[in-house]
Protein backbone atom coordinates (compact mmCIF):
# COMPACT_ATOMS: atom_id res chain seq x y z
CA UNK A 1 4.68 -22.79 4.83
CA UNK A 2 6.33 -21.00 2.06
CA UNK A 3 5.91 -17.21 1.63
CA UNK A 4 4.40 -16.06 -0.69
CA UNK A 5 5.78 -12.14 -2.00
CA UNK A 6 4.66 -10.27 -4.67
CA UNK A 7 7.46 -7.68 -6.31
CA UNK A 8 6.44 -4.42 -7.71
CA UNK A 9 6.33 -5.20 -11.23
CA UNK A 10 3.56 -7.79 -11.65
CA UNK A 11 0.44 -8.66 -13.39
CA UNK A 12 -2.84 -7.36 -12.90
CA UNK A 13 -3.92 -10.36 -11.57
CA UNK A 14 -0.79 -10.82 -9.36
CA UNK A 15 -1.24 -7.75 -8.01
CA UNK A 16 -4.45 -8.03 -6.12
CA UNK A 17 -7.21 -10.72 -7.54
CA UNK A 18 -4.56 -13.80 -7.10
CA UNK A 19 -4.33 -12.88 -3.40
CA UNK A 20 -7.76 -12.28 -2.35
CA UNK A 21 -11.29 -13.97 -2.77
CA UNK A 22 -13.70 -11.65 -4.94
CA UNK A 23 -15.59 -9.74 -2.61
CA UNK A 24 -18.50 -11.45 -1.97
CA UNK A 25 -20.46 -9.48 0.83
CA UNK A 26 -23.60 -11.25 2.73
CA UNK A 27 -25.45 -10.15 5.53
CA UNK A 28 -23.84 -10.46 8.78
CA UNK A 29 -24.01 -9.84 12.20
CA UNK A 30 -21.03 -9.99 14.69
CA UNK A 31 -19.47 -8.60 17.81
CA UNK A 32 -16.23 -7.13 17.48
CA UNK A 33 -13.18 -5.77 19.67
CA UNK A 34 -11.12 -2.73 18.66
CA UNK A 35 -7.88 -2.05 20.65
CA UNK A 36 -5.69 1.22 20.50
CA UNK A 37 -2.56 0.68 22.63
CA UNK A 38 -1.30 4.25 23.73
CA UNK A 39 0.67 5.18 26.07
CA UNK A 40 -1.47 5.29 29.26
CA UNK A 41 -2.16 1.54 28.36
CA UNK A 42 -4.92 -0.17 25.92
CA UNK A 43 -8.19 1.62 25.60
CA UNK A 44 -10.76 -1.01 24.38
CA UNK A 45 -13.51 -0.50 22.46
CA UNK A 46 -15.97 -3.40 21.87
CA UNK A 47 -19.20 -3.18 19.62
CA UNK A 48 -21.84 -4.91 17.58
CA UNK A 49 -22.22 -4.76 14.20
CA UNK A 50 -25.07 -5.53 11.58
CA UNK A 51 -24.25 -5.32 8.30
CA UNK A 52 -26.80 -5.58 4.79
CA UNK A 53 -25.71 -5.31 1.18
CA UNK A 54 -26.46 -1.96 -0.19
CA UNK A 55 -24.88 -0.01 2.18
CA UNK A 56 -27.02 -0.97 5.51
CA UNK A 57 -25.36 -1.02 8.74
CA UNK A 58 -25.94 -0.94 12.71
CA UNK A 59 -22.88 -0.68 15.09
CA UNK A 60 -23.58 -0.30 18.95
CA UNK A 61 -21.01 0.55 21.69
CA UNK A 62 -21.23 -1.49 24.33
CA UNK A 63 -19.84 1.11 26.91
CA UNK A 64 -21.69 4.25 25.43
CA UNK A 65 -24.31 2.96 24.53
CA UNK A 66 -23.90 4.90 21.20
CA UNK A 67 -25.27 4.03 18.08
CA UNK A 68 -24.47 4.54 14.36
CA UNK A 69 -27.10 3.37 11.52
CA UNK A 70 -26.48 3.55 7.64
CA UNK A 71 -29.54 3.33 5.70
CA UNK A 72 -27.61 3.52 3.03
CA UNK A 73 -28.58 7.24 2.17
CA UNK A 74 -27.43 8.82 5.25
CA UNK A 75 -25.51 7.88 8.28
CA UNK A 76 -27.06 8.87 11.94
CA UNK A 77 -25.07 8.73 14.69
CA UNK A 78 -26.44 8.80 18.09
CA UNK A 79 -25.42 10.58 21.49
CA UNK A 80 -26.80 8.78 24.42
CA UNK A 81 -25.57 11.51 26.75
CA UNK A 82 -26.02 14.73 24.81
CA UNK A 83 -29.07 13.57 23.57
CA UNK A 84 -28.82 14.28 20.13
CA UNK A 85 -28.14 12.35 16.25
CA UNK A 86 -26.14 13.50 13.49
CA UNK A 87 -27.32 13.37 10.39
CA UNK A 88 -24.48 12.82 7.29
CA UNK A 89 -24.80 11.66 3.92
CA UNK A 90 -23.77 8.32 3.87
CA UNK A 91 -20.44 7.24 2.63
CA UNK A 92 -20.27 5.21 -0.93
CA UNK A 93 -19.40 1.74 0.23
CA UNK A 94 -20.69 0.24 3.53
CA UNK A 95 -19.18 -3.23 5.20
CA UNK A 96 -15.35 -3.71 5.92
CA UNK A 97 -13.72 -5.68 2.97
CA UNK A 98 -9.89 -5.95 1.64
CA UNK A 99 -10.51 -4.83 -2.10
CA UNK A 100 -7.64 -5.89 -5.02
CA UNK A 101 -7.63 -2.24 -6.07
CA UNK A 102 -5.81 -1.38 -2.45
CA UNK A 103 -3.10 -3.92 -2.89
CA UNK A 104 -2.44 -3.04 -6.63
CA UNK A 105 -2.14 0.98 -5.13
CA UNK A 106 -0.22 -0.16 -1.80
CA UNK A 107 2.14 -2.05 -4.17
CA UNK A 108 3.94 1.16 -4.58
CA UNK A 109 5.01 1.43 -0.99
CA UNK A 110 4.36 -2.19 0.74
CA UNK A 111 6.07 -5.70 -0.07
CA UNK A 112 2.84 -7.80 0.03
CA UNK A 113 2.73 -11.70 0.80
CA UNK A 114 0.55 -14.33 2.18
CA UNK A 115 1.11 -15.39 5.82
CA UNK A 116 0.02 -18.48 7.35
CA UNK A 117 -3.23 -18.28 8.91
CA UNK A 118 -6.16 -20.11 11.07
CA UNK A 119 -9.57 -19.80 11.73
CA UNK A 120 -11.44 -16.39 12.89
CA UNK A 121 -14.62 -16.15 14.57
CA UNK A 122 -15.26 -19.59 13.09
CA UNK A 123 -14.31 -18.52 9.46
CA UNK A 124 -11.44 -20.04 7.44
CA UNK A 125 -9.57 -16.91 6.57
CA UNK A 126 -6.31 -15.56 4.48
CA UNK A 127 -3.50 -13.41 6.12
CA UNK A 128 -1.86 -10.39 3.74
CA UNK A 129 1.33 -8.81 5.23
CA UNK A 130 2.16 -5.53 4.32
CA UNK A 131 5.58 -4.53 5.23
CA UNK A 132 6.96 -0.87 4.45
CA UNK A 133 9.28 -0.52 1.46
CA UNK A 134 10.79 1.93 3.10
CA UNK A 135 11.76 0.64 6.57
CA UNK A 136 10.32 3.09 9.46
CA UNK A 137 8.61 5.18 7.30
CA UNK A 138 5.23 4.46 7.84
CA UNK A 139 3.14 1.19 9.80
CA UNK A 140 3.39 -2.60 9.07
CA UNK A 141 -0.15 -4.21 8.99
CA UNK A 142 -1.10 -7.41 9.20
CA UNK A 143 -5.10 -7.87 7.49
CA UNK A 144 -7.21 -11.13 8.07
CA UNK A 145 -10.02 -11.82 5.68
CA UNK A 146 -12.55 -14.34 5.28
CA UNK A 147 -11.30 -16.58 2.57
CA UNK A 148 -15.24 -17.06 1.01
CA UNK A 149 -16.52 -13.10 1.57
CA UNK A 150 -13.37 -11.50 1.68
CA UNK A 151 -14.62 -9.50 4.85
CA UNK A 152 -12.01 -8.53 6.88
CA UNK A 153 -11.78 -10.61 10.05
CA UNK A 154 -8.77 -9.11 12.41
CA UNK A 155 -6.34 -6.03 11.45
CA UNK A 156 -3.40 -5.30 13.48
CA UNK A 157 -1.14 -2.32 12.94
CA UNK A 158 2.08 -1.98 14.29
CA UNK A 159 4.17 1.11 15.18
CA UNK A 160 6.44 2.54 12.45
CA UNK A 161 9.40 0.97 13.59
CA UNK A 162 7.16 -2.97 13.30
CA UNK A 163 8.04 -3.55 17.10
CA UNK A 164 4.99 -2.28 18.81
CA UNK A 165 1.38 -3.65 18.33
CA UNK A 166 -0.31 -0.39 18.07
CA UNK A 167 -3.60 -1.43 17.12
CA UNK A 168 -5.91 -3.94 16.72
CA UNK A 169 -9.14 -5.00 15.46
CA UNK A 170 -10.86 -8.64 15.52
CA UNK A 171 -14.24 -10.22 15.06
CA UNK A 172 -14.98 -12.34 18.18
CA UNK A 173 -18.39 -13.62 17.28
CA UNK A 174 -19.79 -13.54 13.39
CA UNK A 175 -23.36 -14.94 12.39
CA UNK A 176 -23.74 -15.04 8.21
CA UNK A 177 -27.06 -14.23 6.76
CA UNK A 178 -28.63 -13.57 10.60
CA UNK A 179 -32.63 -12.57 10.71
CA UNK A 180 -33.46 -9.17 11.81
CA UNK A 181 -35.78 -6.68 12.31
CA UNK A 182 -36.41 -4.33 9.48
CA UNK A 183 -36.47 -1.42 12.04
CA UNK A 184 -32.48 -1.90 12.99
CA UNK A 185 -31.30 0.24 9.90
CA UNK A 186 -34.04 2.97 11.09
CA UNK A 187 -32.80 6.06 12.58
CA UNK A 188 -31.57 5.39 16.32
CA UNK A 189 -32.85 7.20 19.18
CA UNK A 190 -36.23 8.00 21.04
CA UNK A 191 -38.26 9.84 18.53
CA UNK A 192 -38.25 13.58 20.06
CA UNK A 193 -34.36 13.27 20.00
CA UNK A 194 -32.43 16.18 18.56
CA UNK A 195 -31.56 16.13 15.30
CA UNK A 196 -28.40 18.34 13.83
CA UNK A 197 -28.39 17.60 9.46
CA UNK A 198 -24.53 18.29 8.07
CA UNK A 199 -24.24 18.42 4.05
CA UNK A 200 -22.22 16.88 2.07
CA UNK A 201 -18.73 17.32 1.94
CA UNK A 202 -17.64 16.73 -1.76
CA UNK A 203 -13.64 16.67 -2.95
CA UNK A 204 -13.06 20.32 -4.12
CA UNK A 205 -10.53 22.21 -6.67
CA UNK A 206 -8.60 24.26 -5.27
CA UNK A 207 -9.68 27.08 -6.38
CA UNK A 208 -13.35 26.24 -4.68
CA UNK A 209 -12.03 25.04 -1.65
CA UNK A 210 -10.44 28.42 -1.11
CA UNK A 211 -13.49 30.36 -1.92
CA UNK A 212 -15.64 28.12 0.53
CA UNK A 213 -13.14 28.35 3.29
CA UNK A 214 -11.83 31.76 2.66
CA UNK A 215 -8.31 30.51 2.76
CA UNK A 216 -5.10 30.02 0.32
CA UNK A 217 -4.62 26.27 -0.61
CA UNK A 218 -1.37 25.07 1.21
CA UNK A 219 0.06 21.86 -0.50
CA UNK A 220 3.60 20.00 0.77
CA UNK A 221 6.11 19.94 -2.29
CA UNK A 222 6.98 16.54 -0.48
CA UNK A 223 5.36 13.39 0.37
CA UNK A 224 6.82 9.89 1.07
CA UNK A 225 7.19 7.35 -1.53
CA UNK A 226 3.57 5.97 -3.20
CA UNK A 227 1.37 9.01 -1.36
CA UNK A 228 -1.01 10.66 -3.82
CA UNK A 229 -3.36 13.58 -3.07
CA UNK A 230 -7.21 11.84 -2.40
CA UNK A 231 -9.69 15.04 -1.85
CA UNK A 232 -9.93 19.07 -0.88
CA UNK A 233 -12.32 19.59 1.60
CA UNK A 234 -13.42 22.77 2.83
CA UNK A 235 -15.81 23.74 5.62
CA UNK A 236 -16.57 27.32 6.94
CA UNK A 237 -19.12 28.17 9.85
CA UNK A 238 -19.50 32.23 11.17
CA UNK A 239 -15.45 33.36 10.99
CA UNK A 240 -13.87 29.97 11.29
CA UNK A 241 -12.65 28.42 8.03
CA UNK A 242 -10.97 25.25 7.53
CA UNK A 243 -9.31 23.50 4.77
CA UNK A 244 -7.98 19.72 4.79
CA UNK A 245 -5.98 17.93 2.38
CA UNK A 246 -5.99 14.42 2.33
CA UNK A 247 -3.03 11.68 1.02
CA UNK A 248 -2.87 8.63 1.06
CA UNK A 249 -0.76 5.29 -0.12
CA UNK A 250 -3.60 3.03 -0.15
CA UNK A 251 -3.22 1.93 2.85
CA UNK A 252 -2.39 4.62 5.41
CA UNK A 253 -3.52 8.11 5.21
CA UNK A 254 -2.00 11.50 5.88
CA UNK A 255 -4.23 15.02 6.37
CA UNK A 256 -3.12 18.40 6.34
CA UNK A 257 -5.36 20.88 7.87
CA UNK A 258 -5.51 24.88 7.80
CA UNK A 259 -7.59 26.92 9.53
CA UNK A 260 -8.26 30.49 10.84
CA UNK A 261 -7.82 29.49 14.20
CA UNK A 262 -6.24 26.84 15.91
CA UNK A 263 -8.02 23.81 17.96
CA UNK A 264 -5.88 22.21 19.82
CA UNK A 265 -5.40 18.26 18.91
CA UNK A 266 -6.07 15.99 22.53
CA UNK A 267 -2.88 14.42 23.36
CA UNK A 268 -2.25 11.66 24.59
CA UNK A 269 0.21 12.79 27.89
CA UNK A 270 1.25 16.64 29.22
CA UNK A 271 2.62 19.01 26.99
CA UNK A 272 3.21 19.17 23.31
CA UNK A 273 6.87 19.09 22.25
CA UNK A 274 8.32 21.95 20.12
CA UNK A 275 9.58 21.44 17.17
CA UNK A 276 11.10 23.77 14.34
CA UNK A 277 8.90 23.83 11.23
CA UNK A 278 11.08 26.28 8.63
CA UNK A 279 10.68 29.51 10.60
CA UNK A 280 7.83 28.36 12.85
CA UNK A 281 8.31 26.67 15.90
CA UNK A 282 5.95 23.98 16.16
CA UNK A 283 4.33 20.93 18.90
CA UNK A 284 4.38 17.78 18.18
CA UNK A 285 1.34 16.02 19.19
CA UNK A 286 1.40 11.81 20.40
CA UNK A 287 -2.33 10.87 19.43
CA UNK A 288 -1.59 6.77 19.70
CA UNK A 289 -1.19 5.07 15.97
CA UNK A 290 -1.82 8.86 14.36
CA UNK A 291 1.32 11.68 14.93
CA UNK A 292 0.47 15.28 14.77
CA UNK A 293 2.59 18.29 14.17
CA UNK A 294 0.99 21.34 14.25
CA UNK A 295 2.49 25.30 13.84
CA UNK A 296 1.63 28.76 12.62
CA UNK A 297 1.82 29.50 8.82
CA UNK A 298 1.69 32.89 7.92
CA UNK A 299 -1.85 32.49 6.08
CA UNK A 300 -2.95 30.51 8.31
CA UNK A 301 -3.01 27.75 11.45
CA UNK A 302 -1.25 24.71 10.48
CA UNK A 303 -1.84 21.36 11.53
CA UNK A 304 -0.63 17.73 9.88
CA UNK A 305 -2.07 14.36 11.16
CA UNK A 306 -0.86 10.99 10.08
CA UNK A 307 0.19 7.51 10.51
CA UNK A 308 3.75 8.22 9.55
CA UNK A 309 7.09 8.35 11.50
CA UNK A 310 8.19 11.22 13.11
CA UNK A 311 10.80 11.81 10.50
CA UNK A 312 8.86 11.57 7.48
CA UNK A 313 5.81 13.79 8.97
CA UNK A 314 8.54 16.45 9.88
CA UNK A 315 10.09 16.42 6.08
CA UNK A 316 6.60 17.06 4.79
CA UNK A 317 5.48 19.71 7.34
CA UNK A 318 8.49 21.49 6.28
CA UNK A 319 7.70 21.66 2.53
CA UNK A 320 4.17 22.74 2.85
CA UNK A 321 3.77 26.27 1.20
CA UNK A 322 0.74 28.19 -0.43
CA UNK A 323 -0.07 26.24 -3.51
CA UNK A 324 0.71 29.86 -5.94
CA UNK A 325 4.38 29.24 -4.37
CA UNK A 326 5.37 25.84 -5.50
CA UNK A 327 6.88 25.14 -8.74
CA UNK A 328 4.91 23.72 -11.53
CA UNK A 329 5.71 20.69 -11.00
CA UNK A 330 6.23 19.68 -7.41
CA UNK A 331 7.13 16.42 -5.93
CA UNK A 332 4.05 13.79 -6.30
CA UNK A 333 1.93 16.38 -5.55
């Protein structure tokens, strides 16, 4: 079969709406497998999911027993063993679907093409490729949607060198328009479980987020080829403040995080690895698909989370400064 690759300079509808069916999202109900591959070996998640239009769904781990309902005003989560639900606001868009407007923004940073495919869970499907443009600078995904709903089917995501399946994703069983009770998009857990509300957490300006968390901004003056800032968020509880950044490419994401104190990321094996960040001497941190670097600013605790090489995460850890220090006009900032 031949390949079929898209270049950077295309059409709208080359860019995205040529590639993928319109999203067309039913009601569904499926059982799914999620694999991280670390390096202690694969840990394996497997779970069901319900899904409604509207922002309804219902995923249950098998293992834990956990629960997580979106009724599509809030999201509660349940705790088996502690007992206790959290109560968010829901997000905007519920259901797992491969939208044009991510390939048109991952064009920037991905060469994009059509793979051969089969079937998935019973559903004919289409294959996208996205391959760095920038070789080892950031994953190479693989993303199997159902060629009718354009719901994805099976991700994998490979290591940023593309050698290493790093993780994986994949519908095993998937019912269209299933009947169900009402009740399943009611909030889980026996009905004198604890209940712990969080608010909102709305993208800030700068200047807000530092009021909130009682912090300076901190912003990199560089990031890798097609990142864009997404949101400021800002938390604060007692004495501990907290800022995060978020970037992303479309595809994969990159946080920076600042905070009065420091909480240390769980690694994956023994003990962090220093390394120099400017005058700071830093850890790196081996959290499977996600690398961490974390080290002490002098405003703050410094910590940078991403699915980005080594190399890359370093260069932008290294550029971060208070956001009054950078130059007007910083690298894609």
């Amino acid at each position: 079969m031949v390949l079929v690759a898209l270049p950077a300079a295309r059409s709208t509808a080359q860019t995205g709406e040529a590639l993928l069916p319109s999203p067309a999202p039913p009601d569904y109900r499926g059982r799914k497998v999620v694999i991280e591959f670390t390096s202690h070996g694969p840990r394996v998640t497997s779970l069901s999911v319900l899904c409604q239009p509207g922002g309804r769904e219902r995923r249950e781990l098998h293992t834990t027993r956990g629960v997580q309902v979106l009724d599509g005003e809030y999201s509660w989560q349940y705790f088996p063993e502690r007992d206790v639900v959290l109560k968010r606001p829901a997000p905007a868009e519920g259901g797992e679907f491969l939208r044009p407007e991510q390939l048109r923004r991952a064009l920037a940073s991905y060469a994009i093409q059509v793979v051969p495919s089969g079937p998935i869970a019973g559903r004919r499907s289409r294959a996208v490729e996205f391959t760095p443009r920038f070789a080892g600078s950031r994953p190479r995904r693989v993303v199997w949607v159902d060629a009718e709903t354009a719901l994805i089917l099976r991700t994998e995501v490979y290591d940023t060198e593309s050698r290493r399946l790093a993780w994986l994703s994949v519908f095993e069983e998937l019912e269209y328009r299933p009947s169900f009770d009402a009740t399943a998009f009611k909030r889980p857990g026996p009905p004198d479980v604890t209940v712990v509300e969080f608010g909102a957490e709305p993208c800030l300006e700068p200047a807000e987020a530092e009021r909130l968390a009682g912090l300076p901004v901190a912003l990199p003056a560089y990031l890798p080829e097609g990142f864009d800032r997404q949101c400021i968020r800002a938390r604060r509880q007692r004495d501990y403040g907290e800022i995060q950044v978020v970037f992303g490419d479309g595809l994969s994401l990159l946080s920076l995080f600042e905070s009065t104190s420091f909480r240390e990321p769980a690694t994956d094996a023994g003990s962090a690895p220093a390394v120099a960040v400017g005058h700071a001497t830093g850890r790196w941190h081996d959290l499977g698909l996600v690398t961490g670097i974390s080290w002490r600013a002098p405003w703050a605790h410094m910590a940078l989370l991403g699915e980005l090489s080594r190399s890359e995460m370093h260069k932008v850890a290294g550029s971060v400064r208070e956001r009054t220090e950078l130059s007007a006009s910083p690298a894609r900032q």
